[in-house]
N, C-alpha and C. Protein backbone atom coordinates (compact mmCIF):
# COMPACT_ATOMS: atom_id res chain seq x y z
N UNK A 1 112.71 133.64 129.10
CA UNK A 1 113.63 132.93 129.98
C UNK A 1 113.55 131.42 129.76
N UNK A 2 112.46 130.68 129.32
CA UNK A 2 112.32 129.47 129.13
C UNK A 2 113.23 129.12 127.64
N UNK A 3 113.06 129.85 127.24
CA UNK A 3 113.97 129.25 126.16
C UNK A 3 115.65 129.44 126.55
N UNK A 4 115.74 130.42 127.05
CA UNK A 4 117.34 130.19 127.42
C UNK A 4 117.30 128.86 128.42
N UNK A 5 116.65 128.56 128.86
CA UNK A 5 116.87 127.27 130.08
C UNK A 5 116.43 126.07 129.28
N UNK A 6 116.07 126.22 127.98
CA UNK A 6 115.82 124.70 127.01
C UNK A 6 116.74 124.73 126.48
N UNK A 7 117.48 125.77 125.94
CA UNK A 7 118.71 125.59 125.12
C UNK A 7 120.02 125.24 125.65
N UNK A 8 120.18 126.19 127.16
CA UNK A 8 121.19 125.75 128.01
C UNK A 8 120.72 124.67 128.37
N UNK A 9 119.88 123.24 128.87
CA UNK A 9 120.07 122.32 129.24
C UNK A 9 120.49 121.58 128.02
N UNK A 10 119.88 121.59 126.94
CA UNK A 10 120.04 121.14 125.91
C UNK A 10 121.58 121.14 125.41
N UNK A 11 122.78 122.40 125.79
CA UNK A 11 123.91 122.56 125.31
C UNK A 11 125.06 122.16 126.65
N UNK A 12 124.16 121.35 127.69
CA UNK A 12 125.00 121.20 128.84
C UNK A 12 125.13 121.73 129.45
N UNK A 13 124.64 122.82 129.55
CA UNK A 13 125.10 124.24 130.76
C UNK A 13 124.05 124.18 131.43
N UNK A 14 124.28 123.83 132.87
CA UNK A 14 123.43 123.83 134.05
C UNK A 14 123.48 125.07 135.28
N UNK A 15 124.91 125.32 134.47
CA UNK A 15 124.84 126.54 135.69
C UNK A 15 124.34 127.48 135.93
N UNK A 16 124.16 128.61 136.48
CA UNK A 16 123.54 129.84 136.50
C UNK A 16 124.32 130.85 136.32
N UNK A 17 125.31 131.35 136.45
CA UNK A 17 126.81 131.47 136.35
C UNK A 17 126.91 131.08 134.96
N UNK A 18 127.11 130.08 134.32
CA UNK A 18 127.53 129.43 133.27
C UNK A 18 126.48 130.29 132.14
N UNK A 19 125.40 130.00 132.57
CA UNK A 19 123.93 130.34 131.80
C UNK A 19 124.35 131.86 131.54
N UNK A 20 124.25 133.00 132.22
CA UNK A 20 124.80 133.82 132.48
C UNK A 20 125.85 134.62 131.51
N UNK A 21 126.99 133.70 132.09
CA UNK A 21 127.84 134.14 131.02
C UNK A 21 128.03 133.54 129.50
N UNK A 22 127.03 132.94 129.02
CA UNK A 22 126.79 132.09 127.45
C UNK A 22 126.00 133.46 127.02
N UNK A 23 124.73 133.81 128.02
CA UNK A 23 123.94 135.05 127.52
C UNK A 23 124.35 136.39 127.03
N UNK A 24 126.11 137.23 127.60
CA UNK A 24 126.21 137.42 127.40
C UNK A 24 127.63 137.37 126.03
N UNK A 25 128.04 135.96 125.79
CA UNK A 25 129.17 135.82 124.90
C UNK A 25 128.77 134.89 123.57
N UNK A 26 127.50 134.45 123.79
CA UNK A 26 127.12 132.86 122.96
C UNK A 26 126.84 133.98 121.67
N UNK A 27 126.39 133.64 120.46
CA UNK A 27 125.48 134.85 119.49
C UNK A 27 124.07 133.99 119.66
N UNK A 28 124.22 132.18 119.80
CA UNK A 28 122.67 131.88 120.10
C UNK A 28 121.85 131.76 121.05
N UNK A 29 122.98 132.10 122.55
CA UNK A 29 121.54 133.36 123.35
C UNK A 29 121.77 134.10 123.06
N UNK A 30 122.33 135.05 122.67
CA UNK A 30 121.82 136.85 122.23
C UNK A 30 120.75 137.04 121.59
N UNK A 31 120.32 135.42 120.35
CA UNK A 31 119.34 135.80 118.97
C UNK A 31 118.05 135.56 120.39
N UNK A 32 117.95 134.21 120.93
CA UNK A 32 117.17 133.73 121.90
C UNK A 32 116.79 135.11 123.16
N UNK A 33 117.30 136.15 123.33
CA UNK A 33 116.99 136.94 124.15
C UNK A 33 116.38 138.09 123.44
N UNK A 34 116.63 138.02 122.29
CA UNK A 34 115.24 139.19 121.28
C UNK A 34 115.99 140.21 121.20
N UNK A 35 116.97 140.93 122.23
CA UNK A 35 117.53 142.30 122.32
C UNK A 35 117.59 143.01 123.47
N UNK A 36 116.97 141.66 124.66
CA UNK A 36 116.39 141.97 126.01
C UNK A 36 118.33 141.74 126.30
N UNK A 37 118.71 142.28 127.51
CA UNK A 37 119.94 142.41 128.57
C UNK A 37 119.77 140.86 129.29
N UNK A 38 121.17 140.47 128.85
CA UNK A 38 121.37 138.99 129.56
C UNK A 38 121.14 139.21 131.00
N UNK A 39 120.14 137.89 131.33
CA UNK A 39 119.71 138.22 133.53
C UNK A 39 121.12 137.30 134.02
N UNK A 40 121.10 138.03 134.95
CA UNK A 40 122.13 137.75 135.55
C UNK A 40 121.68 136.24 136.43
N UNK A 41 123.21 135.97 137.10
CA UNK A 41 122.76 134.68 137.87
C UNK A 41 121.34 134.26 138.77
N UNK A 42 121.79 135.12 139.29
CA UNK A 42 120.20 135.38 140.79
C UNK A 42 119.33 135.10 139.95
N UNK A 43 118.92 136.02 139.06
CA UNK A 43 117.89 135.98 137.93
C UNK A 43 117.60 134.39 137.66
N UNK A 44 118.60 133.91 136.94
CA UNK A 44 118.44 132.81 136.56
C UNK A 44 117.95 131.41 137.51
N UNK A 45 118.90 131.51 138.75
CA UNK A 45 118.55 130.54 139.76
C UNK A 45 117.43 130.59 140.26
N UNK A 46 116.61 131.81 140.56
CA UNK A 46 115.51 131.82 140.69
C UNK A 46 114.06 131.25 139.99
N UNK A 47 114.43 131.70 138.63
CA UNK A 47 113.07 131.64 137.86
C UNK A 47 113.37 129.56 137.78
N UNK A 48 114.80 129.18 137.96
CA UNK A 48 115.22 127.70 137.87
C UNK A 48 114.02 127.44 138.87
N UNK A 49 114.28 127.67 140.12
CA UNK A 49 113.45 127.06 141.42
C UNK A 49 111.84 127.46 141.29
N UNK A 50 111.38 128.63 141.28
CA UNK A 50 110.21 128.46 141.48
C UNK A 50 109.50 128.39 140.04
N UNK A 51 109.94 128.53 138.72
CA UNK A 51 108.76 128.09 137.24
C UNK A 51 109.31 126.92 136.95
N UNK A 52 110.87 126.80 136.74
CA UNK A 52 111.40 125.88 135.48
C UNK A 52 110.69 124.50 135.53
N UNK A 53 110.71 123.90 136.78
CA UNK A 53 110.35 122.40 137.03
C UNK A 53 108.59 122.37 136.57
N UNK A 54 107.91 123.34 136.74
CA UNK A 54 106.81 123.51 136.22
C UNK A 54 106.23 123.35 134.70
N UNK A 55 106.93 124.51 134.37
CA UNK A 55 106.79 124.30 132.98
C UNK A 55 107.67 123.96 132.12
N UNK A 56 108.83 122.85 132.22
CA UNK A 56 109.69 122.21 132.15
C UNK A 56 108.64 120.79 131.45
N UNK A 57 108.28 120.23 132.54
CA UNK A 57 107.32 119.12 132.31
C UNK A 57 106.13 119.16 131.58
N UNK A 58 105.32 120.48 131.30
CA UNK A 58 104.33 120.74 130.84
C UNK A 58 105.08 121.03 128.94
N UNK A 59 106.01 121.87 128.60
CA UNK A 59 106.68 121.62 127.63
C UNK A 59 107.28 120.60 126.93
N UNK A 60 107.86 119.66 127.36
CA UNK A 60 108.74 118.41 127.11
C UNK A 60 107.49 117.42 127.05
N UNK A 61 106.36 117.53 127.83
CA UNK A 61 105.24 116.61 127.00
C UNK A 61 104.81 116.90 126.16
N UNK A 62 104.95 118.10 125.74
CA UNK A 62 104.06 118.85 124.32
C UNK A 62 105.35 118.35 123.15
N UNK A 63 106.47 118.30 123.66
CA UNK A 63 107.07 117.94 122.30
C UNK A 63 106.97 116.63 122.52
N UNK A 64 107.18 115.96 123.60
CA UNK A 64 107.14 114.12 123.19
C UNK A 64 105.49 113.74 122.06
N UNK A 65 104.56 114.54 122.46
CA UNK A 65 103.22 114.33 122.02
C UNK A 65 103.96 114.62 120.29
N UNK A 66 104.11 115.91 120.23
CA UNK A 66 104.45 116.79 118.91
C UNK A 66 105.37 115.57 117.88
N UNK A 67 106.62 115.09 118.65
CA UNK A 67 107.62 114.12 117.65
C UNK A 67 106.84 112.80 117.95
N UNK A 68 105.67 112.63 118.02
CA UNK A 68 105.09 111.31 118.24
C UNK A 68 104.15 110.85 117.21
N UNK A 69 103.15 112.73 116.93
CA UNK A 69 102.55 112.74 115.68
C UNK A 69 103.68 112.61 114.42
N UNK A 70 104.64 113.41 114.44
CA UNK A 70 105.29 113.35 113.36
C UNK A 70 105.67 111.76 112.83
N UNK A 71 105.51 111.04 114.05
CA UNK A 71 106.52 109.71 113.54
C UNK A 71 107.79 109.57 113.96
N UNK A 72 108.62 110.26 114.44
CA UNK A 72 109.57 110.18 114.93
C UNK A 72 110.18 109.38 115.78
N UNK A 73 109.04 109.73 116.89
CA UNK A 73 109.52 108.26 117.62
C UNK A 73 108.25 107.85 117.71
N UNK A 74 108.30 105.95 118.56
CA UNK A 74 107.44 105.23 118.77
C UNK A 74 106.36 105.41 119.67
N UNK A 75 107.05 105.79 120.76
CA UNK A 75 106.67 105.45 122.07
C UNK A 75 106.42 104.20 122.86
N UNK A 76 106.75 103.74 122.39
CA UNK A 76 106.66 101.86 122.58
C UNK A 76 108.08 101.37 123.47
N UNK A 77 108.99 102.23 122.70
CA UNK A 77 110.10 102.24 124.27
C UNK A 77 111.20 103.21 124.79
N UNK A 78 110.85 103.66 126.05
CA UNK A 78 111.19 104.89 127.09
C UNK A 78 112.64 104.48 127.22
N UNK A 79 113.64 105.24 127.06
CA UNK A 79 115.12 105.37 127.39
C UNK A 79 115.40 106.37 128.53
N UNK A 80 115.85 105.96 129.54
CA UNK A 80 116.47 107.01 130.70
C UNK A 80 118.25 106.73 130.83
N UNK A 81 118.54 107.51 130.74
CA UNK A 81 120.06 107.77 130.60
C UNK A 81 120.54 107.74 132.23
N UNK A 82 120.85 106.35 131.85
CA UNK A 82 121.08 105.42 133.71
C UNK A 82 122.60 104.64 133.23
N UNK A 83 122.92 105.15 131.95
CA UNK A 83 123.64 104.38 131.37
C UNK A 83 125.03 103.51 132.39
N UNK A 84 125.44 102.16 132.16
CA UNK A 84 126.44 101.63 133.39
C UNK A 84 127.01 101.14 132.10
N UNK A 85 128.84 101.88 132.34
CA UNK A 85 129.61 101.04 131.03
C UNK A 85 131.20 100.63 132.56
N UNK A 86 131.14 99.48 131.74
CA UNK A 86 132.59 98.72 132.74
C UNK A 86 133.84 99.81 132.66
N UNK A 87 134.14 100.20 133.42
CA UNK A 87 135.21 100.34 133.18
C UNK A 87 136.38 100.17 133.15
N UNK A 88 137.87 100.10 132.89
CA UNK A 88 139.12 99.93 132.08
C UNK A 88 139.78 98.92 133.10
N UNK A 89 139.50 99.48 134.41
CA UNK A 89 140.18 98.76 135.79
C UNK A 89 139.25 98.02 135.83
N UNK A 90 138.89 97.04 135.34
CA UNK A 90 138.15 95.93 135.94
C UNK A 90 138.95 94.68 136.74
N UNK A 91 138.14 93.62 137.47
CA UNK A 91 139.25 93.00 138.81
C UNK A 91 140.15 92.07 137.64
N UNK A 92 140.16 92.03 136.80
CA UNK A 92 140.76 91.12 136.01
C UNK A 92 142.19 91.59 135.63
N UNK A 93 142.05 93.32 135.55
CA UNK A 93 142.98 94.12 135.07
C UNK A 93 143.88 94.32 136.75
N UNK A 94 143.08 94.34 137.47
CA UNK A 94 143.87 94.54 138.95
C UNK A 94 144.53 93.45 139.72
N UNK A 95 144.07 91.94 139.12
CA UNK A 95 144.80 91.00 139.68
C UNK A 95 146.04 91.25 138.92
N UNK A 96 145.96 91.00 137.32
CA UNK A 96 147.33 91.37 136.77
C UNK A 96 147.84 92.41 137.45
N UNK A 97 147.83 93.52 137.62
CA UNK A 97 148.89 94.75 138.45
C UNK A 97 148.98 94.36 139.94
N UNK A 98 148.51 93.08 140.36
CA UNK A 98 148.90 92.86 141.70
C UNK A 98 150.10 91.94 141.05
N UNK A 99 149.73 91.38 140.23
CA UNK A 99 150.85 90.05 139.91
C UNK A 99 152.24 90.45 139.76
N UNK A 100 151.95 91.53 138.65
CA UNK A 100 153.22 92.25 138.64
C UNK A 100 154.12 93.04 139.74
N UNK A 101 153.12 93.60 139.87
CA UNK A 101 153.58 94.23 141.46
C UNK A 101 154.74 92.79 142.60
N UNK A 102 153.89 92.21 142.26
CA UNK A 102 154.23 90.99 143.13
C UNK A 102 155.65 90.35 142.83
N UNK A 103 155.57 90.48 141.87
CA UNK A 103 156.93 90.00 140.61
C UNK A 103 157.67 91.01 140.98
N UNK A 104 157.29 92.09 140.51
CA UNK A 104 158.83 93.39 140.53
C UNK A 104 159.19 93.33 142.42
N UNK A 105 158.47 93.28 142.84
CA UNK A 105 158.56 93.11 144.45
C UNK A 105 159.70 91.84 144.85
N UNK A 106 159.38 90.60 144.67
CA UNK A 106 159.98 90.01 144.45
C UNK A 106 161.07 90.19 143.97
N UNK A 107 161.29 90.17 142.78
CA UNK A 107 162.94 90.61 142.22
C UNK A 107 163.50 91.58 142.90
N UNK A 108 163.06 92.64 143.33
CA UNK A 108 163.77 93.79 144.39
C UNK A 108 164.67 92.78 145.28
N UNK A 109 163.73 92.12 145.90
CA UNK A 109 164.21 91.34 147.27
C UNK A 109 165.52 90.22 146.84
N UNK A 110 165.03 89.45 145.65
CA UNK A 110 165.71 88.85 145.19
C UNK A 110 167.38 89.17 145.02
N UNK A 111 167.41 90.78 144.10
CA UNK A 111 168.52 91.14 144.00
C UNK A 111 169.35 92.09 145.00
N UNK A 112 168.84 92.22 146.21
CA UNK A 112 169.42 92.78 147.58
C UNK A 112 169.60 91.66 148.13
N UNK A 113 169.29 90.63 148.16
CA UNK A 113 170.09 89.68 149.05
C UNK A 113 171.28 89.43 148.10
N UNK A 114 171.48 89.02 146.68
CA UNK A 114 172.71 88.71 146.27
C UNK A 114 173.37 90.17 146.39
N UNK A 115 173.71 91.36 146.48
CA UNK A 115 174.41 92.28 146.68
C UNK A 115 174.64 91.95 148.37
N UNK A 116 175.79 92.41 148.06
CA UNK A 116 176.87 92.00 149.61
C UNK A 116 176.78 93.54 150.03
């Protein structure tokens, strides 16, 4: 079961449900389940709550240790995916669409008073 829950976090699938149904349609959980019957949700949410967080942490240090001997990485500097990117509407982009706004608003008014 731990390996279906390294591979599904690893492939984005958080769900249990989701997990679930990859186990029985993916072919790389089918190879990952040996020949064992995909567990169903319950199954899954469960062993999530009371092992995963356990040996979750006890695993993921064995590989940070493992790609550390190899060289791989440094360890000299920790990345947490907190990532903050601006996005598209920034106030610069919203004063312009007030301006305009303001403009086409304007001209509305403009051209109902000259109509009789």
């Amino acid at each position: 079961m731990l390996k279906i829950m390294l591979y599904a976090y690893h492939e984005h699938n958080y769900s249990s449900r989701g997990i679930e149904k990859a186990c029985k349609r993916d072919i790389n959980y089918m190879y990952l389940l040996e020949g064992r019957s995909a567990p169903d949700h319950a199954t899954i949410a469960r062993f999530r709550s009371i092992h995963f967080g356990q040996v979750a942490d006890k695993y993921l240090a064995m590989m940070v240790n493992y790609l550390m001997d190899l060289g791989e990485i440094s360890g000299k500097e920790i990345f947490i995916d907190g990532t903050k990117i601006e996005a598209n509407a920034n106030s610069g982009m919203r004063r312009d669409l007030r301006l305009k706004r303001d403009m086409a608003w304007s001209g509305q008014r403009e051209a109902s008073r000259q109509d009789p």
